[in-house]
C-alpha atoms as a PDB file:
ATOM      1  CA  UNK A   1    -185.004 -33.449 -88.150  1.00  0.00           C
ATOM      2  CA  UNK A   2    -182.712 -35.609 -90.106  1.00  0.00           C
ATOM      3  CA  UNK A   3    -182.880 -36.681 -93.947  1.00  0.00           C
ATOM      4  CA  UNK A   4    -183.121 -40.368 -93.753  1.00  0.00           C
ATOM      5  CA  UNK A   5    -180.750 -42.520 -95.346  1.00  0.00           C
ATOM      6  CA  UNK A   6    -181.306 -43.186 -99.203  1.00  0.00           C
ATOM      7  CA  UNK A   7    -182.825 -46.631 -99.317  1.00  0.00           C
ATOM      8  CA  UNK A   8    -179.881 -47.891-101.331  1.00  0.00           C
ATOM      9  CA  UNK A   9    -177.589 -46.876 -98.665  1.00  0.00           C
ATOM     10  CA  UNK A  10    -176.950 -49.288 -95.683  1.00  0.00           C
ATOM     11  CA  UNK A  11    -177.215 -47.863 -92.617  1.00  0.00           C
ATOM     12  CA  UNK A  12    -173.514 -48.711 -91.013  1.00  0.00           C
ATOM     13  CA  UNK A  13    -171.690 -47.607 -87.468  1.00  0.00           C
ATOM     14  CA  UNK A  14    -168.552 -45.700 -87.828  1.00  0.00           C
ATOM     15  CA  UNK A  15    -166.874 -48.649 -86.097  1.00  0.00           C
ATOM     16  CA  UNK A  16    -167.569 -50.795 -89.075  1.00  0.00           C
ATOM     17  CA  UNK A  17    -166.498 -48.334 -91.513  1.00  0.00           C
ATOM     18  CA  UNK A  18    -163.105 -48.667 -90.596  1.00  0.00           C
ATOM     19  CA  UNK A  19    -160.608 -45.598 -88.980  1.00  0.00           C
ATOM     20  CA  UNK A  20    -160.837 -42.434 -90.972  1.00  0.00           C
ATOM     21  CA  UNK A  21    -158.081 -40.903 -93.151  1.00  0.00           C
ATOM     22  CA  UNK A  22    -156.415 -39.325 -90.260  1.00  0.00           C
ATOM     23  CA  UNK A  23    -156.572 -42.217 -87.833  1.00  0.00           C
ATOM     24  CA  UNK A  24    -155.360 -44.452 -90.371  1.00  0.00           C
ATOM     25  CA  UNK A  25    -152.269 -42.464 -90.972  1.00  0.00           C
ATOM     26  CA  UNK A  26    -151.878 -42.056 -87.525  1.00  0.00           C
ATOM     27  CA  UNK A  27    -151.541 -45.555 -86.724  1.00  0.00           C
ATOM     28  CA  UNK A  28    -149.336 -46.810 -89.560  1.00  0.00           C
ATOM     29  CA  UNK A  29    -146.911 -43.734 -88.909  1.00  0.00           C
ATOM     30  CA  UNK A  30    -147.047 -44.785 -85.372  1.00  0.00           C
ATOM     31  CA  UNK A  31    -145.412 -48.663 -86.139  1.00  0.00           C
ATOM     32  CA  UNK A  32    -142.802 -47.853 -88.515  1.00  0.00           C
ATOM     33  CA  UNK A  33    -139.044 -47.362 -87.709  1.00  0.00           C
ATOM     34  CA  UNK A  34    -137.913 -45.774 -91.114  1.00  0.00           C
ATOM     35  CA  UNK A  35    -139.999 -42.801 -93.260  1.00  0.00           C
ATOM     36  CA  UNK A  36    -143.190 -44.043 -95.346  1.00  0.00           C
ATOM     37  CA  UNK A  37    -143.543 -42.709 -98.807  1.00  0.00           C
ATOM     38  CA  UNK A  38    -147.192 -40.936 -99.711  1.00  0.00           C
ATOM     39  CA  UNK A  39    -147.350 -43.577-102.957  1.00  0.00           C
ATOM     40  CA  UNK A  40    -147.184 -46.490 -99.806  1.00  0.00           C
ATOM     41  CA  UNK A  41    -149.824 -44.936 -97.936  1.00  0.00           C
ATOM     42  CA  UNK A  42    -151.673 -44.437-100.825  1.00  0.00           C
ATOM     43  CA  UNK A  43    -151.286 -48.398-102.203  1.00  0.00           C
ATOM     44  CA  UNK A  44    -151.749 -49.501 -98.172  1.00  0.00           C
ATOM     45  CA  UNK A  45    -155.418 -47.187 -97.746  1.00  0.00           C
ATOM     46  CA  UNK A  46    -156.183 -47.719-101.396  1.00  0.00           C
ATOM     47  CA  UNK A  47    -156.519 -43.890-101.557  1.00  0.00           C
ATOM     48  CA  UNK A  48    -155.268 -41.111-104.083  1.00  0.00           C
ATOM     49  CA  UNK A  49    -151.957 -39.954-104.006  1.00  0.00           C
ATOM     50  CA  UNK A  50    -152.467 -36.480-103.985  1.00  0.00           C
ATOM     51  CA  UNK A  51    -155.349 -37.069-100.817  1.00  0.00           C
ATOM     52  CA  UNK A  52    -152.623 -38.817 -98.844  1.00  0.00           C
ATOM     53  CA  UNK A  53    -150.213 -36.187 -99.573  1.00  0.00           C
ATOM     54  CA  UNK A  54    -153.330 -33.510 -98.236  1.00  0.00           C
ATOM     55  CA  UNK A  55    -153.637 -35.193 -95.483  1.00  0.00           C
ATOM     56  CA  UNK A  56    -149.888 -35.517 -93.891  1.00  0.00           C
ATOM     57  CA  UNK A  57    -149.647 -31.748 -94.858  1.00  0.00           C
ATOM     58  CA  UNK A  58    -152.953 -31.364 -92.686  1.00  0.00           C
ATOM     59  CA  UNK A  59    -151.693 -33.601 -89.722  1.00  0.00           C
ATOM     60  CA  UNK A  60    -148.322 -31.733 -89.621  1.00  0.00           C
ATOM     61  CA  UNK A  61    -149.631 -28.490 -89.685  1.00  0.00           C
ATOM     62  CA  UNK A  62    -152.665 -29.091 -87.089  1.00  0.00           C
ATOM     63  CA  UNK A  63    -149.660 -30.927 -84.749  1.00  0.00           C
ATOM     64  CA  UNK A  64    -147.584 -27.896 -84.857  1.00  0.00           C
ATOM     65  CA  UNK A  65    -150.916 -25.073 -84.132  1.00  0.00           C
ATOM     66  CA  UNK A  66    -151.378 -27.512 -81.086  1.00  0.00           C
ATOM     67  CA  UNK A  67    -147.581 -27.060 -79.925  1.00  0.00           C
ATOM     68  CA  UNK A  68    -147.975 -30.771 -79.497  1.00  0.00           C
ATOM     69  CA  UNK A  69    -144.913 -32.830 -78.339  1.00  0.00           C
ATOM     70  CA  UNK A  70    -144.307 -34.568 -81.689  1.00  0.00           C
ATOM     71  CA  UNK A  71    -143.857 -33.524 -85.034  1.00  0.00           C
ATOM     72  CA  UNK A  72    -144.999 -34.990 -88.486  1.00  0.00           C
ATOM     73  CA  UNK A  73    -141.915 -34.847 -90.790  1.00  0.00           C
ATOM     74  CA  UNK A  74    -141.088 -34.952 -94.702  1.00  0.00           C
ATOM     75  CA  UNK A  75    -137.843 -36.552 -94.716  1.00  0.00           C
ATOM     76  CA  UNK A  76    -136.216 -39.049 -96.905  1.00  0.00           C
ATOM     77  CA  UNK A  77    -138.857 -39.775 -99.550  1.00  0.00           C
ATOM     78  CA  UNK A  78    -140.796 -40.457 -96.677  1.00  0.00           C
ATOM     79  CA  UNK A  79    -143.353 -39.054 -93.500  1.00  0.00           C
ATOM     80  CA  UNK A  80    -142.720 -39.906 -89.905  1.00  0.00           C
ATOM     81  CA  UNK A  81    -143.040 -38.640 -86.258  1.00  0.00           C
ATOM     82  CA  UNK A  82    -140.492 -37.061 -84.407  1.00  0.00           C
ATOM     83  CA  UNK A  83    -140.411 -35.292 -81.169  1.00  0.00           C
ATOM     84  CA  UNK A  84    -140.645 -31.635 -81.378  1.00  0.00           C
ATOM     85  CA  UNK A  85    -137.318 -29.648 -80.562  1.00  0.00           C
ATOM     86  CA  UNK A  86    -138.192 -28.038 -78.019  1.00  0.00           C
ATOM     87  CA  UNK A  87    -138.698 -31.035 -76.151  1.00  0.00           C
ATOM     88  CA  UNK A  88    -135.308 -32.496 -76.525  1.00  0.00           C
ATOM     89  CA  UNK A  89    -134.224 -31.501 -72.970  1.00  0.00           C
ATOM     90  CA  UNK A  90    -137.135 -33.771 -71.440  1.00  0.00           C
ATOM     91  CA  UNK A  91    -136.682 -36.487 -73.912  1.00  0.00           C
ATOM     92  CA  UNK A  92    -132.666 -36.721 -73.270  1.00  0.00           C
ATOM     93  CA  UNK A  93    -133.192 -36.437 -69.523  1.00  0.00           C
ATOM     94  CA  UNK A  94    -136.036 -39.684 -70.219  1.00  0.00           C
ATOM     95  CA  UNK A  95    -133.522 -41.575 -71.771  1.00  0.00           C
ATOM     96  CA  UNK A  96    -130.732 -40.837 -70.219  1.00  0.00           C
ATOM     97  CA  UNK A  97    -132.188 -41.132 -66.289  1.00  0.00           C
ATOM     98  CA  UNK A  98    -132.372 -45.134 -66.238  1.00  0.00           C
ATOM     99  CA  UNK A  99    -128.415 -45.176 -67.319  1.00  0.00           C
ATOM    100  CA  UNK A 100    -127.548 -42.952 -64.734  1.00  0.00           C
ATOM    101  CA  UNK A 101    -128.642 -44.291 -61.784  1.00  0.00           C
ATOM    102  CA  UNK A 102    -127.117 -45.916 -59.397  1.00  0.00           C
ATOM    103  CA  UNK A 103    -127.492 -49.582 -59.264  1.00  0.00           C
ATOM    104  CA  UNK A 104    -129.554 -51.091 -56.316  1.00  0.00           C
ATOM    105  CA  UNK A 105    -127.867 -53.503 -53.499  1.00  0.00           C
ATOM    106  CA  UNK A 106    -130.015 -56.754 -55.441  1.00  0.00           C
ATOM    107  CA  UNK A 107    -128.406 -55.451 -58.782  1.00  0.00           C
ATOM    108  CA  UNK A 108    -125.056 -54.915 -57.495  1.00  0.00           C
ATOM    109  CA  UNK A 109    -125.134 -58.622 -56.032  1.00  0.00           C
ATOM    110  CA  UNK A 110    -126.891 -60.410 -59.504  1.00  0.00           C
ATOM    111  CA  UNK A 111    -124.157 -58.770 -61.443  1.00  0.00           C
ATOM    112  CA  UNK A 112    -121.891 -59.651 -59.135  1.00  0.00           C
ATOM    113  CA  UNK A 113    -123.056 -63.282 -59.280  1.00  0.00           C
ATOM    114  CA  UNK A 114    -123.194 -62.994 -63.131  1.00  0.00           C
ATOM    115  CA  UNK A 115    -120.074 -61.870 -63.467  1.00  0.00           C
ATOM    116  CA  UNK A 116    -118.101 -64.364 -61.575  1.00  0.00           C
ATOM    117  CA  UNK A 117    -120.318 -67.813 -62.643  1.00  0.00           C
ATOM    118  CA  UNK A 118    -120.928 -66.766 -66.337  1.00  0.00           C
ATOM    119  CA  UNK A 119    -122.505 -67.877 -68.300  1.00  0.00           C
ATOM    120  CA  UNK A 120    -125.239 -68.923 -65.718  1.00  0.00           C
ATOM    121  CA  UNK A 121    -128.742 -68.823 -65.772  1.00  0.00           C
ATOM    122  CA  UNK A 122    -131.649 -67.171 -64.219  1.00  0.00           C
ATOM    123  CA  UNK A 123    -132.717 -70.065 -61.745  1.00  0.00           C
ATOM    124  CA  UNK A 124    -128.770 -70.375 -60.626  1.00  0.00           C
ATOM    125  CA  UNK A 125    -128.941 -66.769 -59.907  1.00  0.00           C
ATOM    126  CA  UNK A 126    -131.720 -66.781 -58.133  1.00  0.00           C
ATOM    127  CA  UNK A 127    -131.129 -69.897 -55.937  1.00  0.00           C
ATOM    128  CA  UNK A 128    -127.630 -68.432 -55.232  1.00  0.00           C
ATOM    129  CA  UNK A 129    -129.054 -65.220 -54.153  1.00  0.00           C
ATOM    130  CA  UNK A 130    -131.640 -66.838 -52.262  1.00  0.00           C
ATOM    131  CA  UNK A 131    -134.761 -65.107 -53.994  1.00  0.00           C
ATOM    132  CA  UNK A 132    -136.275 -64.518 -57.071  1.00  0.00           C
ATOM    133  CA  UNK A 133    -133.617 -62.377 -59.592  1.00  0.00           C
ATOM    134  CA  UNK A 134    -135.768 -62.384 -62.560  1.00  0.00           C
ATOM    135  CA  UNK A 135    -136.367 -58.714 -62.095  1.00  0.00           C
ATOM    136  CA  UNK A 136    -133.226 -57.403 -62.023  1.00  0.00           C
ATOM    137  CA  UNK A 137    -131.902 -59.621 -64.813  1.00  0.00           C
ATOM    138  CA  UNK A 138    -134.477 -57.713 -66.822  1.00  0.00           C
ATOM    139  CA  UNK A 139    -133.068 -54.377 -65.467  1.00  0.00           C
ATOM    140  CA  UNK A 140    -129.010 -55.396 -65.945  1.00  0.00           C
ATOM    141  CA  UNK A 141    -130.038 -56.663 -69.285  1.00  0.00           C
ATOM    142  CA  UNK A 142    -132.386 -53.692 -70.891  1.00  0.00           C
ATOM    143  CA  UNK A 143    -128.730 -51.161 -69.125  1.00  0.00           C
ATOM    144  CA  UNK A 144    -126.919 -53.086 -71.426  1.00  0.00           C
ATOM    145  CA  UNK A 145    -124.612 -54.877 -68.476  1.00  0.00           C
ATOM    146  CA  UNK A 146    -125.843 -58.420 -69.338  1.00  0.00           C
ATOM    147  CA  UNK A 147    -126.676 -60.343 -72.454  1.00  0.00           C
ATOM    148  CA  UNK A 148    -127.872 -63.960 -73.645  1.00  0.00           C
ATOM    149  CA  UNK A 149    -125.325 -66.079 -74.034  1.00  0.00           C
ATOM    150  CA  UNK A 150    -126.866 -69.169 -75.800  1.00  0.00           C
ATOM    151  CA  UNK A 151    -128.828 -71.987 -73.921  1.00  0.00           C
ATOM    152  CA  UNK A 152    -127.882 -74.924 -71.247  1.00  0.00           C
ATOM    153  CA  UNK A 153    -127.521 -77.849 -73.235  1.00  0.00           C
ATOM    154  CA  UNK A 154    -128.884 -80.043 -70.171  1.00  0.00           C
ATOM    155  CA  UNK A 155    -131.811 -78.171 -69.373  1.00  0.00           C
ATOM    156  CA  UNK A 156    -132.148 -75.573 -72.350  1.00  0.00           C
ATOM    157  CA  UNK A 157    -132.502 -72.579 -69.867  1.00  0.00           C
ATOM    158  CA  UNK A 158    -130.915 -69.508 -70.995  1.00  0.00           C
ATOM    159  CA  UNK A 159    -127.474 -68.523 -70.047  1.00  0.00           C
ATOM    160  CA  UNK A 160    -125.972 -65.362 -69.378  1.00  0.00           C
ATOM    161  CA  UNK A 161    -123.146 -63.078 -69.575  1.00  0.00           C
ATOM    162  CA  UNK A 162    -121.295 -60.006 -69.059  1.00  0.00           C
ATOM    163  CA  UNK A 163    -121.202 -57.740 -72.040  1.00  0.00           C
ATOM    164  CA  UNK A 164    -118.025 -55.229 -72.937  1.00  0.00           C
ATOM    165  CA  UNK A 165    -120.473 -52.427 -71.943  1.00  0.00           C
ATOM    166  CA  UNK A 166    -119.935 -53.935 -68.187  1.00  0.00           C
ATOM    167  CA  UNK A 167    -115.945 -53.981 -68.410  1.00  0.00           C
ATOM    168  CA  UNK A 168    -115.897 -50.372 -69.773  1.00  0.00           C
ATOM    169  CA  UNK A 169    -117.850 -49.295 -67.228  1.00  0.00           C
ATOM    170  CA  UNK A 170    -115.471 -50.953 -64.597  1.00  0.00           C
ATOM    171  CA  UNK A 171    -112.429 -50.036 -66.526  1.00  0.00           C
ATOM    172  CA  UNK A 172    -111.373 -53.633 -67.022  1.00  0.00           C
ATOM    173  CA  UNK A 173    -109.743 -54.911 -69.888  1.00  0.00           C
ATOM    174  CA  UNK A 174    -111.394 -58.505 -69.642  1.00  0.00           C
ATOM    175  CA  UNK A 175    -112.856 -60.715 -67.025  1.00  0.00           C
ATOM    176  CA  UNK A 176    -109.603 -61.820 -65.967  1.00  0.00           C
ATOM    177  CA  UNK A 177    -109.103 -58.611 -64.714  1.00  0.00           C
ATOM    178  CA  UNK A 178    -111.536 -59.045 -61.788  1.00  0.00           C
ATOM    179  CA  UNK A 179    -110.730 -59.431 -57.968  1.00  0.00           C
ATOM    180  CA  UNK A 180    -110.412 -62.094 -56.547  1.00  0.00           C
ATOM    181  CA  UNK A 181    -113.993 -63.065 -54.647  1.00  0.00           C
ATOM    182  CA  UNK A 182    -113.173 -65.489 -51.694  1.00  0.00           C
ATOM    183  CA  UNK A 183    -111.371 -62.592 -50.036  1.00  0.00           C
ATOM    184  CA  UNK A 184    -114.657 -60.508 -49.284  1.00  0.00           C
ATOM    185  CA  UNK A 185    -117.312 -63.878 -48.817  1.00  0.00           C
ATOM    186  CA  UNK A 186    -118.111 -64.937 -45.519  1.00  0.00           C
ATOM    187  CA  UNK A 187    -117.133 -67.853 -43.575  1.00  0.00           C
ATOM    188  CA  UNK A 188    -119.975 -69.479 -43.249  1.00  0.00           C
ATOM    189  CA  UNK A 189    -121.281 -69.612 -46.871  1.00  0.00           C
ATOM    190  CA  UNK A 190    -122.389 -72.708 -48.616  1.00  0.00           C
ATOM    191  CA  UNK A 191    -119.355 -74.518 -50.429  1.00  0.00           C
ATOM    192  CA  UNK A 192    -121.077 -74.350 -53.977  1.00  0.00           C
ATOM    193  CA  UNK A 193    -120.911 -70.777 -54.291  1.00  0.00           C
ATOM    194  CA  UNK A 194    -117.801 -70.509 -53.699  1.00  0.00           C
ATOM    195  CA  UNK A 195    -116.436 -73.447 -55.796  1.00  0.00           C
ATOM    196  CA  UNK A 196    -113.943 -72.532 -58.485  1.00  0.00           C
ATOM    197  CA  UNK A 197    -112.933 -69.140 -57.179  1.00  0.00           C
END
């Protein structure tokens, strides 16, 4: 049987408490891009110093007794997460796996139609493909191959470009340097995509 509640204490849910300590920590350590002193944490949770300081000690410890992927660090005047080590191999091959792959036939032909009407935007692209190119705009953008490259005055779509990541990887010095298209189009293709080159 359980002691009830002092009758000057309100009886509240843990949800309208707040997080805990931990959770708390957790979650701000979890946002930031640069180390977080213990005095900020402190001033941000309106907690001691020296119980902040407890508790990142705790965290770090109990992260490393779980072998857990991440680590809590102490660097830089500052506390923040880091993978663990031992898990660089996995984390490399993560980041690295997207880069390396080969581009798919739809990529090859939206760079290719990027490259020779830049700066163009997504609706050209897709109505001189023929279908919908958002996609793969998203992909040759997040490899680094394309870029924004201001807006259309006219209709204030965005424009795009090649970026010097795309001529190093094709060894080319500048877009001058590419082939000449109309050699390799078809006969029958409509006039406007062929205009100008």
């Amino acid at each position: 049987m359980t002691d009830p509640l002092p009758d000057d204490t309100p009886e509240t849910s843990a949800a309208e408490e707040g997080p805990g300590l931990y959770a708390s920590i957790e979650a701000i350590l979890l946002v930031v891009d640069e180390p977080v002193s213990e005095i900020t944490l402190a001033q941000l949770l309106e907690r001691p110093t020296h119980e902040i300081s407890a508790a990142l000690r705790a965290l770090s410890a109990e992260y490393t007794e779980q072998g857990r992927g991440f680590d809590l660090r102490e660097v830089a005047g500052g506390w923040r997460f880091y993978t663990r080590d031992v898990c660089a191999p996995v984390v490399e091959r993560y980041v690295t796996d997207g880069q390396q792959a080969r581009l798919t036939q739809a990529a090859l032909e939206t760079l290719a139609v990027v490259a020779y009407r830049q700066p163009v935007s997504r609706a050209r692209v897709s109505s001189i493909r023929g279908v919908n190119s958002d996609g793969v705009m998203r992909t040759l953008t997040l490899r680094g191959l394309i870029e924004e490259a201001g807006q259309d005055p006219e209709g204030q779509a965005i424009l795009y470009r090649t970026t010097n990541y795309f001529l190093e990887r094709l060894g080319l010095r500048g877009l001058d340097e590419l082939p000449e298209l109309a050699p390799y189009l078809p006969d029958d293709l409509p006039e406007e995509i062929v205009e100008d080159k």
